[in-house]
PDB file of N, CA and C in Angstrom:
ATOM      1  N   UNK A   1     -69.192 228.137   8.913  1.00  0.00           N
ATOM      2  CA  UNK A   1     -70.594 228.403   8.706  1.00  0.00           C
ATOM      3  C   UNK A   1     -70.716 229.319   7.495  1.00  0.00           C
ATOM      4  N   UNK A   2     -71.849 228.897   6.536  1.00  0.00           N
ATOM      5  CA  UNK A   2     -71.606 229.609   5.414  1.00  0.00           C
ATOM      6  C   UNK A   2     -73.232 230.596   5.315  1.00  0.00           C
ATOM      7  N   UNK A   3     -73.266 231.726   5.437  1.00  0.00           N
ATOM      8  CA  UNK A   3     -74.514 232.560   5.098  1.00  0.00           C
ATOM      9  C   UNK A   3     -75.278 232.881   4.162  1.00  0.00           C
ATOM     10  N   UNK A   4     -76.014 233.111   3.274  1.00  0.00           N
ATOM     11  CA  UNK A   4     -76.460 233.226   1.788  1.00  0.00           C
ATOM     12  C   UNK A   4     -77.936 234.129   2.694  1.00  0.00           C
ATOM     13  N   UNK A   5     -77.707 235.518   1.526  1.00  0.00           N
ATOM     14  CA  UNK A   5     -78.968 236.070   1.907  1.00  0.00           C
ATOM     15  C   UNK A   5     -79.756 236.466   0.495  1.00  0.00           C
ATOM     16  N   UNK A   6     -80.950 236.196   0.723  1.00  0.00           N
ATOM     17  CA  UNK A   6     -81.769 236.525  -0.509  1.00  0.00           C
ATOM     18  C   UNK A   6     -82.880 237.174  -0.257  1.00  0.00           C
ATOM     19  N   UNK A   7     -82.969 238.726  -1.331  1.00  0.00           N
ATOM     20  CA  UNK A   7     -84.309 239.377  -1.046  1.00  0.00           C
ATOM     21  C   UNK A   7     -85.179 239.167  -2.031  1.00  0.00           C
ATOM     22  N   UNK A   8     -86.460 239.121  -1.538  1.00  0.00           N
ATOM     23  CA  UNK A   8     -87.775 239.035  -2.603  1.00  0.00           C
ATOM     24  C   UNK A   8     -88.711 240.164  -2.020  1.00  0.00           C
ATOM     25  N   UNK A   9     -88.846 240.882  -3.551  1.00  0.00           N
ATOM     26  CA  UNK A   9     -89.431 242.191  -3.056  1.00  0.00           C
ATOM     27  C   UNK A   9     -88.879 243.422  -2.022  1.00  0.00           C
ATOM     28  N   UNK A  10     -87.546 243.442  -1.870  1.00  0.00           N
ATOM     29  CA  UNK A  10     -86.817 244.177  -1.179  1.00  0.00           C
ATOM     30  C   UNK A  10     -85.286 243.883  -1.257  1.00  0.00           C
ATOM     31  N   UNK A  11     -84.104 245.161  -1.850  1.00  0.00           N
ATOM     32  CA  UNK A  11     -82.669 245.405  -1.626  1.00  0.00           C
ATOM     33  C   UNK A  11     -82.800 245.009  -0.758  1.00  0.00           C
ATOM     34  N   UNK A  12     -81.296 244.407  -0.716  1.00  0.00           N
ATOM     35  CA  UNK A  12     -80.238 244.157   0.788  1.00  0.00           C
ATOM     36  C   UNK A  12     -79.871 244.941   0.535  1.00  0.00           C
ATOM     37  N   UNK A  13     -79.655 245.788   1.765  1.00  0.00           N
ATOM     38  CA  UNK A  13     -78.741 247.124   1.799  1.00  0.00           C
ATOM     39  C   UNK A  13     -77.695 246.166   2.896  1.00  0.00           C
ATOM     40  N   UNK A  14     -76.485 247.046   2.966  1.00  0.00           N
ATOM     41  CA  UNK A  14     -75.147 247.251   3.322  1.00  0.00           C
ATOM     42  C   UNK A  14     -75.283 247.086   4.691  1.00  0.00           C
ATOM     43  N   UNK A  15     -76.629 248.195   5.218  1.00  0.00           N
ATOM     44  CA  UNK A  15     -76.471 248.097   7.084  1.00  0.00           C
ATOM     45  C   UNK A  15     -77.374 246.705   7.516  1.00  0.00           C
ATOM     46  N   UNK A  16     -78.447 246.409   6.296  1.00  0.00           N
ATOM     47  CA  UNK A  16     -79.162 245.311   7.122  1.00  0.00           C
ATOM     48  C   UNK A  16     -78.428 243.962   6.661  1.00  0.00           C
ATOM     49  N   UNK A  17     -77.068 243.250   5.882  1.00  0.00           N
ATOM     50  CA  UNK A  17     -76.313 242.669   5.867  1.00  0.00           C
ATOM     51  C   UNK A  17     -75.454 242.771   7.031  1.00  0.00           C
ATOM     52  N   UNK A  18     -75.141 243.746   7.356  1.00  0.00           N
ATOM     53  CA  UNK A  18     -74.220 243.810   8.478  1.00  0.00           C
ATOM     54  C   UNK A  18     -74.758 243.449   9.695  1.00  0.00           C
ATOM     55  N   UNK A  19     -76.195 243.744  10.276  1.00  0.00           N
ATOM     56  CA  UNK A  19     -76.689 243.408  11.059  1.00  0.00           C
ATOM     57  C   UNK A  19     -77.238 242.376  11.261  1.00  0.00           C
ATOM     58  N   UNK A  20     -77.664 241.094  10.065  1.00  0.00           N
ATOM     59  CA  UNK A  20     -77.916 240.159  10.398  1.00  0.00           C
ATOM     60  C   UNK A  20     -76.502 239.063  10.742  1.00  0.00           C
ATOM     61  N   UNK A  21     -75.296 239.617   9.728  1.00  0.00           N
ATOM     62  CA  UNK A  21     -74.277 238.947  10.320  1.00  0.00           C
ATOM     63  C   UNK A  21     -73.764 238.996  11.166  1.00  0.00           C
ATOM     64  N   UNK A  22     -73.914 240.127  11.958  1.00  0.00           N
ATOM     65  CA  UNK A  22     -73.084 240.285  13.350  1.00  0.00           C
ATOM     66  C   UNK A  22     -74.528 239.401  14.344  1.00  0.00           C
ATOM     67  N   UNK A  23     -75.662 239.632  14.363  1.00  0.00           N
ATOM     68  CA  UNK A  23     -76.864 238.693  14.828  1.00  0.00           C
ATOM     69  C   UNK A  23     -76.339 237.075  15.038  1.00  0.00           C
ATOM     70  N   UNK A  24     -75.964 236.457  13.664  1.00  0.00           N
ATOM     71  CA  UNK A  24     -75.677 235.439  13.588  1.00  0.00           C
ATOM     72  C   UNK A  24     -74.121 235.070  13.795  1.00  0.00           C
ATOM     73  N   UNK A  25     -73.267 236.058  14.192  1.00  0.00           N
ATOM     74  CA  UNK A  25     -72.161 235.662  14.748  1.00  0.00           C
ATOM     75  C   UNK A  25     -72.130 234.276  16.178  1.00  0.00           C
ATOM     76  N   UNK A  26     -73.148 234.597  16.769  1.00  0.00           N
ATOM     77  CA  UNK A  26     -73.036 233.859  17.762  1.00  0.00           C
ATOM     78  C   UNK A  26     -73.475 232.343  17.781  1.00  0.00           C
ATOM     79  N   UNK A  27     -73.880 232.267  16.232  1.00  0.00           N
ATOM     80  CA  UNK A  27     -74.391 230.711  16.130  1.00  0.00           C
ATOM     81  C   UNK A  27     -73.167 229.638  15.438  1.00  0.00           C
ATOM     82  N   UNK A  28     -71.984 230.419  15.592  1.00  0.00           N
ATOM     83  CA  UNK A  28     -70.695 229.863  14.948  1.00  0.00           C
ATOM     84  C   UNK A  28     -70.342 228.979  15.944  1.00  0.00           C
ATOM     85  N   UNK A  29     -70.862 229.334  17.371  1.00  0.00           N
ATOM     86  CA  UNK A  29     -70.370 228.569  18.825  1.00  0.00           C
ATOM     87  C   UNK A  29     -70.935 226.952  18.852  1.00  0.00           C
ATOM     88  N   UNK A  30     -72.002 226.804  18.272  1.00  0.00           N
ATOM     89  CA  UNK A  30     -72.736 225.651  18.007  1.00  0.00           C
ATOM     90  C   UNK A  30     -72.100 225.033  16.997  1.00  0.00           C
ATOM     91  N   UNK A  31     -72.026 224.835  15.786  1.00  0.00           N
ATOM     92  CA  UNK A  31     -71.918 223.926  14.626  1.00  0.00           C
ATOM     93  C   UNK A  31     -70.580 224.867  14.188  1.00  0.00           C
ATOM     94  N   UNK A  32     -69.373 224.467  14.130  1.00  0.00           N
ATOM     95  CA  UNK A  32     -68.259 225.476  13.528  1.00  0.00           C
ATOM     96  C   UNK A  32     -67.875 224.911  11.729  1.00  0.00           C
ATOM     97  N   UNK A  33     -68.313 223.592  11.341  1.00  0.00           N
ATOM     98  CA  UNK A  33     -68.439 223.166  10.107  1.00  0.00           C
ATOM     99  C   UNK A  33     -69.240 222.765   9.620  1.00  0.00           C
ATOM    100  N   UNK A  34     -69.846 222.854   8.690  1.00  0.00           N
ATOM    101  CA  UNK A  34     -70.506 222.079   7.124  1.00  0.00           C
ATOM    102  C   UNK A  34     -71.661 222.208   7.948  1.00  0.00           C
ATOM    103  N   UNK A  35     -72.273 223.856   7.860  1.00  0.00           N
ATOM    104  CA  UNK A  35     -73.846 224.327   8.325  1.00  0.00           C
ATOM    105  C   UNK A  35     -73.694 225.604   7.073  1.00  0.00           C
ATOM    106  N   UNK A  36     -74.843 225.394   6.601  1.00  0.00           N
ATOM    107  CA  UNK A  36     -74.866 226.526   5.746  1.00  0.00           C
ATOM    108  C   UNK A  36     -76.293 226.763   6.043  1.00  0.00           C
ATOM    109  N   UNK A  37     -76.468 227.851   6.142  1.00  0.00           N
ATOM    110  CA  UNK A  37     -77.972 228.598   6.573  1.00  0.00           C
ATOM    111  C   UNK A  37     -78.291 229.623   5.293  1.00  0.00           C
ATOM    112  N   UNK A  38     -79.528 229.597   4.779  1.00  0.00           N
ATOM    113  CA  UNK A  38     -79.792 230.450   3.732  1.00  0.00           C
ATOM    114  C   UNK A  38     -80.984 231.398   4.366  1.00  0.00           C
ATOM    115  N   UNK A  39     -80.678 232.607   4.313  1.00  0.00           N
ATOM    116  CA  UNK A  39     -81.676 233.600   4.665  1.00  0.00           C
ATOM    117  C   UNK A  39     -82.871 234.116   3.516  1.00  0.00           C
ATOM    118  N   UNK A  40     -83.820 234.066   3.623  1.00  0.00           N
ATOM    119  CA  UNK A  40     -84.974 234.856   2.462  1.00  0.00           C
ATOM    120  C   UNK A  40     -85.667 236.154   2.954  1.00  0.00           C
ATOM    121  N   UNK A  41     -85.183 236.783   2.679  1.00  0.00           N
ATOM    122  CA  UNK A  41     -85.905 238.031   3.485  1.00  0.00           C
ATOM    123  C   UNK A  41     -87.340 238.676   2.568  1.00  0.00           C
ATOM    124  N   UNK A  42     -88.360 239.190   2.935  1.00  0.00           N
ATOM    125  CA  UNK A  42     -89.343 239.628   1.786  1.00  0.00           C
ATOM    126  C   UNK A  42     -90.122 240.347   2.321  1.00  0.00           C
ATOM    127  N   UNK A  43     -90.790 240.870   2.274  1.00  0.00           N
ATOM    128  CA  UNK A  43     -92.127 241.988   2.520  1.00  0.00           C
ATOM    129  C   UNK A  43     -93.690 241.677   1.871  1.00  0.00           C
ATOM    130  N   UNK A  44     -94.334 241.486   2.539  1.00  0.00           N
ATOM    131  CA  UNK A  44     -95.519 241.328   2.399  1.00  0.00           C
ATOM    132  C   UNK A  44     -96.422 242.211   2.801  1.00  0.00           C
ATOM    133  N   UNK A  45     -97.202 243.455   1.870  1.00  0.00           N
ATOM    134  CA  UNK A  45     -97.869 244.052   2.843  1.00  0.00           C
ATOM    135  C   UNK A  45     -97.552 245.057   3.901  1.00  0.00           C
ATOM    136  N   UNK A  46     -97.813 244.894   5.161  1.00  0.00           N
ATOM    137  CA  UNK A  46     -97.787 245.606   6.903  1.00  0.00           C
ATOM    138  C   UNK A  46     -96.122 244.976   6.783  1.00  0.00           C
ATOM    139  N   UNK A  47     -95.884 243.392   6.499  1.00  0.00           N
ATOM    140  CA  UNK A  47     -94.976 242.538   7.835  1.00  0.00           C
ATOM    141  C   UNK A  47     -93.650 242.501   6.906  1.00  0.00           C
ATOM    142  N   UNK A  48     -92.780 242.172   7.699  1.00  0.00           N
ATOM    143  CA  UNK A  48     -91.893 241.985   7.159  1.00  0.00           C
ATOM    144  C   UNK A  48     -91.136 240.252   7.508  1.00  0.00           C
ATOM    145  N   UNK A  49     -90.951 239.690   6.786  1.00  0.00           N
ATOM    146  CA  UNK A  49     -90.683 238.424   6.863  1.00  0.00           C
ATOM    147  C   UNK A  49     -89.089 237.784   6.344  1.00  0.00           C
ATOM    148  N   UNK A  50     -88.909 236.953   7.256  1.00  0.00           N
ATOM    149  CA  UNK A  50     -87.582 236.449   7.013  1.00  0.00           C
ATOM    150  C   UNK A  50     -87.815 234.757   7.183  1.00  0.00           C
ATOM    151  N   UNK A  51     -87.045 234.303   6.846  1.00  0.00           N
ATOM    152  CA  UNK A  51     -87.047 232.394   6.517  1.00  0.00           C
ATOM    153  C   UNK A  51     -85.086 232.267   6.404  1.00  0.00           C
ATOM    154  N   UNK A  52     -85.383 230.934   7.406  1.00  0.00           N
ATOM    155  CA  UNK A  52     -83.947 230.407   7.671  1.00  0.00           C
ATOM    156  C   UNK A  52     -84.215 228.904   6.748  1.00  0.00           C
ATOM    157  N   UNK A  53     -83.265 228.443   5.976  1.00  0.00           N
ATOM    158  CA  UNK A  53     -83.345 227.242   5.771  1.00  0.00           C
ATOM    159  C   UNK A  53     -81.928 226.577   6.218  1.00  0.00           C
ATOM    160  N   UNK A  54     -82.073 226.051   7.353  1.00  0.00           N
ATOM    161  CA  UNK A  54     -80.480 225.418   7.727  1.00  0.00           C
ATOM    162  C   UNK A  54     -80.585 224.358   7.652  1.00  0.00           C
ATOM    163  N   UNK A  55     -79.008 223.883   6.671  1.00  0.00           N
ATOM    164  CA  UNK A  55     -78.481 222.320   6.551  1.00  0.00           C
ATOM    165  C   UNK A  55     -77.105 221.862   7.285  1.00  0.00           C
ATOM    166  N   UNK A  56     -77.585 221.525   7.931  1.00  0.00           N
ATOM    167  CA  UNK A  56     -76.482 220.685   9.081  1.00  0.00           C
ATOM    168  C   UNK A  56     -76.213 219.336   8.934  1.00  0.00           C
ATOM    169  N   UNK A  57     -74.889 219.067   8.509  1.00  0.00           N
ATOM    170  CA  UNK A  57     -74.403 217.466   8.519  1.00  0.00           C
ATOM    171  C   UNK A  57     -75.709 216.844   7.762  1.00  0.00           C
ATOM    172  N   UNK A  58     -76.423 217.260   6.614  1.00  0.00           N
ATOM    173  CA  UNK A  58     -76.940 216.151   5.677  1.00  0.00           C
ATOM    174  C   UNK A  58     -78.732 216.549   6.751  1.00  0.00           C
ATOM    175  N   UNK A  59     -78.782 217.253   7.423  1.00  0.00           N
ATOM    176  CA  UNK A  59     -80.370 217.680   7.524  1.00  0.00           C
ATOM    177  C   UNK A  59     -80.655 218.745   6.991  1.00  0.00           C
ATOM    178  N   UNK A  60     -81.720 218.912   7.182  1.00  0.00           N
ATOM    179  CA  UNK A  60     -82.740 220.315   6.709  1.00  0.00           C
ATOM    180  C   UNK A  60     -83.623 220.678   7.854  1.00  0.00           C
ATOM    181  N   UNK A  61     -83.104 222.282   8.299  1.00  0.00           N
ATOM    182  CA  UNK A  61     -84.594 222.674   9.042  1.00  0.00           C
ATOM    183  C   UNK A  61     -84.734 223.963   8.396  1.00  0.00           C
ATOM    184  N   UNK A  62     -86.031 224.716   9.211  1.00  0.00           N
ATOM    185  CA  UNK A  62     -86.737 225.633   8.602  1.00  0.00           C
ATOM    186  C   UNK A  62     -87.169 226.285   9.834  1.00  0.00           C
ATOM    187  N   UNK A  63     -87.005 227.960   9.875  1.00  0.00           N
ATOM    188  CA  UNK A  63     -87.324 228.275  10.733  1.00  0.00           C
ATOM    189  C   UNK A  63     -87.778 229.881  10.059  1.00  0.00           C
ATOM    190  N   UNK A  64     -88.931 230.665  10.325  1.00  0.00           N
ATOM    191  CA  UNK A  64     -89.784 231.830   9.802  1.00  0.00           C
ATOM    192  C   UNK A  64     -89.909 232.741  10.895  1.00  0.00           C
ATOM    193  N   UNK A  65     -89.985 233.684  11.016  1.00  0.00           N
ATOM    194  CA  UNK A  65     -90.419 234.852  11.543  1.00  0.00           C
ATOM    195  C   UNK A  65     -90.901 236.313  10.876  1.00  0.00           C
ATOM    196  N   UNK A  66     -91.924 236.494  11.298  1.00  0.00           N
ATOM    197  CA  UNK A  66     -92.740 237.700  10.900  1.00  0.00           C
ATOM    198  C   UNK A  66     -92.957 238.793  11.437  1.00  0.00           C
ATOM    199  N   UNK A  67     -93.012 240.039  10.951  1.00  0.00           N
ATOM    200  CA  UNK A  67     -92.739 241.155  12.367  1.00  0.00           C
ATOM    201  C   UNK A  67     -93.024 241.926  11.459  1.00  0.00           C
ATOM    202  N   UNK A  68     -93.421 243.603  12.271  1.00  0.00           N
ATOM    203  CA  UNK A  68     -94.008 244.755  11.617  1.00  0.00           C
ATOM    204  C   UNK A  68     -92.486 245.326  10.765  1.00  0.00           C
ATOM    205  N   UNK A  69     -91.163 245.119  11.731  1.00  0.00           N
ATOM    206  CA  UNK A  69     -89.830 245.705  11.232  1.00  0.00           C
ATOM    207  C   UNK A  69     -88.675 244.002  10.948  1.00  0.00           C
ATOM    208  N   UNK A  70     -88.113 244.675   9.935  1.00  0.00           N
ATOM    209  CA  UNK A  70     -86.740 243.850   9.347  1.00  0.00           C
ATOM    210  C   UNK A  70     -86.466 243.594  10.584  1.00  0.00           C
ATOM    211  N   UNK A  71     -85.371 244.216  11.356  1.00  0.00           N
ATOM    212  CA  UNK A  71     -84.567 244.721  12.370  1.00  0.00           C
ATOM    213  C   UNK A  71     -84.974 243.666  13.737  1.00  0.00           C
ATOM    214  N   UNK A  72     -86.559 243.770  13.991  1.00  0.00           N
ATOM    215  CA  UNK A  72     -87.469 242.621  15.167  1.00  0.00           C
ATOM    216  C   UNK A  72     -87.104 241.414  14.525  1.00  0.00           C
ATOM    217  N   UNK A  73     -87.675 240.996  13.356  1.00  0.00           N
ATOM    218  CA  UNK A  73     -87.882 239.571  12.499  1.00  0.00           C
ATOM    219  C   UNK A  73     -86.539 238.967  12.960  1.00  0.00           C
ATOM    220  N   UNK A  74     -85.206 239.863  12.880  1.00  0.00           N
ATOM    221  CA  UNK A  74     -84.072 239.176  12.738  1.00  0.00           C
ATOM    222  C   UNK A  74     -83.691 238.802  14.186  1.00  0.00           C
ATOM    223  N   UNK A  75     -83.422 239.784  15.124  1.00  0.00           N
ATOM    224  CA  UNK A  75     -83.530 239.178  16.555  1.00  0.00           C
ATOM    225  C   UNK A  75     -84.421 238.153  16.401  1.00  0.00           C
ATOM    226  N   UNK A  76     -85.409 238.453  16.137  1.00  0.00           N
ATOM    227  CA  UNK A  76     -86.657 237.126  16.677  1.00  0.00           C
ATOM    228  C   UNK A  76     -86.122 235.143  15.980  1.00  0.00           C
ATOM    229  N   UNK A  77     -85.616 235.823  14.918  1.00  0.00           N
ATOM    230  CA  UNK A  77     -85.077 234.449  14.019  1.00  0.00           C
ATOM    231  C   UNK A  77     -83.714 233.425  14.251  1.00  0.00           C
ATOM    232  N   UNK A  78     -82.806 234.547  15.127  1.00  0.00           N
ATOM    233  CA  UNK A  78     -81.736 234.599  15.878  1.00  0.00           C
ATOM    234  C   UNK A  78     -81.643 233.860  17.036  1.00  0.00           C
ATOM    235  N   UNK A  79     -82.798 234.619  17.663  1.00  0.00           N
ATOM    236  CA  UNK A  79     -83.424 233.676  18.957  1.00  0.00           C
ATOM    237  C   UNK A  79     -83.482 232.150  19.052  1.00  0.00           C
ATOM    238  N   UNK A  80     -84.572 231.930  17.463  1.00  0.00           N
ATOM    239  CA  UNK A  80     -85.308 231.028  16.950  1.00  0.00           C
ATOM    240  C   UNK A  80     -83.917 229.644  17.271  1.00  0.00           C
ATOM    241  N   UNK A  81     -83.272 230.277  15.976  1.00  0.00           N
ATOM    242  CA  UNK A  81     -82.485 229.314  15.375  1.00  0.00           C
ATOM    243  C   UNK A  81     -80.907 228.925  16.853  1.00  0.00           C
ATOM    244  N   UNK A  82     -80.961 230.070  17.539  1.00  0.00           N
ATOM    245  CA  UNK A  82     -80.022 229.479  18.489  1.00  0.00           C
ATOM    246  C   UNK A  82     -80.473 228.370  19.659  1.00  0.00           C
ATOM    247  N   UNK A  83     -81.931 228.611  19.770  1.00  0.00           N
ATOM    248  CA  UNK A  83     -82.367 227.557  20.439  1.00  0.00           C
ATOM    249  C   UNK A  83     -82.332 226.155  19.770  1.00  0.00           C
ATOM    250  N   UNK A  84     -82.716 226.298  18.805  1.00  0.00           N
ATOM    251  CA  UNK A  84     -82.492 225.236  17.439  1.00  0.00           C
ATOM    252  C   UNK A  84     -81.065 223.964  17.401  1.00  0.00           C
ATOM    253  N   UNK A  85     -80.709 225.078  17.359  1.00  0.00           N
ATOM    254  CA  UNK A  85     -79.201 224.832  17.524  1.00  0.00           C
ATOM    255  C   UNK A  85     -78.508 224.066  18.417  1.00  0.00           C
ATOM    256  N   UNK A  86     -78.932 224.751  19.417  1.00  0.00           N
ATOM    257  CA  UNK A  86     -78.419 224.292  20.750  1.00  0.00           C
ATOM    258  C   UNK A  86     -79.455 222.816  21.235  1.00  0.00           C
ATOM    259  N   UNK A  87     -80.510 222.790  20.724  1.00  0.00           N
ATOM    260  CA  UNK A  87     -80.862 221.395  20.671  1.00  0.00           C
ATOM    261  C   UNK A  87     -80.746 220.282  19.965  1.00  0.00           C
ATOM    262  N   UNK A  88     -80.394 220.437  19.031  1.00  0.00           N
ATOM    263  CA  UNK A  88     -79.998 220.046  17.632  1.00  0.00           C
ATOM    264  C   UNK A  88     -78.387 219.512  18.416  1.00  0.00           C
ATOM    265  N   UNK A  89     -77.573 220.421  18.662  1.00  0.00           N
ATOM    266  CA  UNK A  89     -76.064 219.986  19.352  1.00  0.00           C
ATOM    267  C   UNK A  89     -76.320 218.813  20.260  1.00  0.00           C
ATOM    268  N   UNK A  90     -77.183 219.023  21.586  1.00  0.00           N
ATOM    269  CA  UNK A  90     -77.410 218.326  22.400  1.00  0.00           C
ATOM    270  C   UNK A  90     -77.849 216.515  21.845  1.00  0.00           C
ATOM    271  N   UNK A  91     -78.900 216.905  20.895  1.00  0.00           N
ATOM    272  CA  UNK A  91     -79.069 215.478  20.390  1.00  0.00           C
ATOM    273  C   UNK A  91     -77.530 214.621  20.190  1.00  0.00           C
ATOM    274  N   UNK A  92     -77.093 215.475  19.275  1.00  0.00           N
ATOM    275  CA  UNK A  92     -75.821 214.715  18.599  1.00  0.00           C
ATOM    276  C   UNK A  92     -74.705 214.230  19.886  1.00  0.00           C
ATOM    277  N   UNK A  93     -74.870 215.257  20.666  1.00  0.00           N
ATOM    278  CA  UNK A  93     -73.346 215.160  21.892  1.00  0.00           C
ATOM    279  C   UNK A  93     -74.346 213.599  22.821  1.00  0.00           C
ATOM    280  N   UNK A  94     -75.525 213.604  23.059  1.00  0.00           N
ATOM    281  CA  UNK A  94     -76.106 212.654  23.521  1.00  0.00           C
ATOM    282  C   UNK A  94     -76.078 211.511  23.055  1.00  0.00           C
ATOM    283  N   UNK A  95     -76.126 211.291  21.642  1.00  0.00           N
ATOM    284  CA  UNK A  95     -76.073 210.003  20.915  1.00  0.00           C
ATOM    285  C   UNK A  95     -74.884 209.695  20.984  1.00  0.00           C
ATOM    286  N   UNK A  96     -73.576 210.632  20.949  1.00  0.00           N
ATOM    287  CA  UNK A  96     -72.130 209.981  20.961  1.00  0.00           C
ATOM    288  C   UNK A  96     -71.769 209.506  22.529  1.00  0.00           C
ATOM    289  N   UNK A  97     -72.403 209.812  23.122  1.00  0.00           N
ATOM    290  CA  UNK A  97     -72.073 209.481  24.896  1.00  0.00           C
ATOM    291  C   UNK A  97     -72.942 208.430  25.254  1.00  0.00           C
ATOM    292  N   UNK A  98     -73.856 207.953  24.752  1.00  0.00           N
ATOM    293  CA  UNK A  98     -74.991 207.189  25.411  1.00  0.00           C
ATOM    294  C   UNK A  98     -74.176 205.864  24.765  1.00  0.00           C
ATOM    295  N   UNK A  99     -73.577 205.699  23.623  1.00  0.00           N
ATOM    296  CA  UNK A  99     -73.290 204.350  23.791  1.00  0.00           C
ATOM    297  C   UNK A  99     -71.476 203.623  23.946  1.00  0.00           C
ATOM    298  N   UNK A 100     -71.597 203.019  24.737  1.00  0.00           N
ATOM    299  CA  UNK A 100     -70.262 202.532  25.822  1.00  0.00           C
ATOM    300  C   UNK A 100     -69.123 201.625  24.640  1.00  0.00           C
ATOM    301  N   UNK A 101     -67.579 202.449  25.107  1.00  0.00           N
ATOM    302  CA  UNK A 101     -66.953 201.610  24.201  1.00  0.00           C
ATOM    303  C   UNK A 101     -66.619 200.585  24.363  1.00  0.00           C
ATOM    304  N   UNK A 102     -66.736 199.414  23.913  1.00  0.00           N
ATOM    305  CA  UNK A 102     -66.441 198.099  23.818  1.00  0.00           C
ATOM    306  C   UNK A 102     -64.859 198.114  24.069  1.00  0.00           C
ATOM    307  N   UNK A 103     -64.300 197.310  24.914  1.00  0.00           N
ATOM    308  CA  UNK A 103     -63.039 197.226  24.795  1.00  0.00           C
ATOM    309  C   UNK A 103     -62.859 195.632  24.563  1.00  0.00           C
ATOM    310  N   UNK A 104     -61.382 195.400  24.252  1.00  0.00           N
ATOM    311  CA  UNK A 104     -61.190 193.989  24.099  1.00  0.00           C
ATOM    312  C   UNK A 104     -60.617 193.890  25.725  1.00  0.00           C
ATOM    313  N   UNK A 105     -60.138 192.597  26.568  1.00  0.00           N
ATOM    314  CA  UNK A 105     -60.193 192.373  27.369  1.00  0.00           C
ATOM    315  C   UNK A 105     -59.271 190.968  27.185  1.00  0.00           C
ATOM    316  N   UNK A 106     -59.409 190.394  26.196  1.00  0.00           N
ATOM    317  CA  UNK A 106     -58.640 189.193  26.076  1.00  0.00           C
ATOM    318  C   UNK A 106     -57.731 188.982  24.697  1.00  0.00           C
ATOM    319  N   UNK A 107     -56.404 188.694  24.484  1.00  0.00           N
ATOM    320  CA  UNK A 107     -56.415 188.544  23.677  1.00  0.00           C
ATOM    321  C   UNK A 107     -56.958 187.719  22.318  1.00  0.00           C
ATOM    322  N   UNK A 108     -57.197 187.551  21.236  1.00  0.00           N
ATOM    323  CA  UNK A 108     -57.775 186.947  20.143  1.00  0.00           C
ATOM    324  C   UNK A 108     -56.513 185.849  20.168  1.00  0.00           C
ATOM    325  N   UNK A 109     -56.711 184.104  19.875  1.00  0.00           N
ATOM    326  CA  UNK A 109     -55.547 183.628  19.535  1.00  0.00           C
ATOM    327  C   UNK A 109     -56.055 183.171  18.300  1.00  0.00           C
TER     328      UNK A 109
END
């Protein structure tokens, strides 16, 4: 899983890198290859805002959260995207089980 974080209108500091990666440690359990998630973090105003753009196996999703603190947004996005995830898995493990392998049964002469 590959991370990319980008600020607009606000440093990444050192502790809030550390804390969104240890956050997103637990989404390694879902997809362990070729997911790269890009973080946008920014400030608007009161809120503070974060944006996930995750590409999994050749998709694109998008997932936002808004909050008075950095620190909420990221739990909240964490949340977001593990549910995401975990449905996103389910599709795929469903489509590989739902259809039956053909066996041969006779030989070909």
């Amino acid at each position: 899983m590959n991370i990319h974080l980008h600020g607009v209108h606000l440093p990444i500091s050192d502790s809030l890198k550390s804390y969104l990666k240890k956050k997103t440690y637990k989404l390694n359990k879902h997809f362990l290859h070729h997911c790269d998630i890009d973080f946008t973090l920014s400030v608007e105003k009161n809120f503070h805002q974060i944006e996930a753009n995750a590409h999994i196996s050749g998709k694109k999703f998008f997932c936002m959260s808004r909050s008075p603190d950095m620190y909420s947004a990221i739990d909240d996005i964490t949340l977001k995207l593990d549910r995401f995830l975990v449905k996103i898995k389910n599709k795929f493990v469903s489509l590989s089980h739902s259809k039956p392998i053909k066996k041969k049964l006779f030989l070909s002469n």
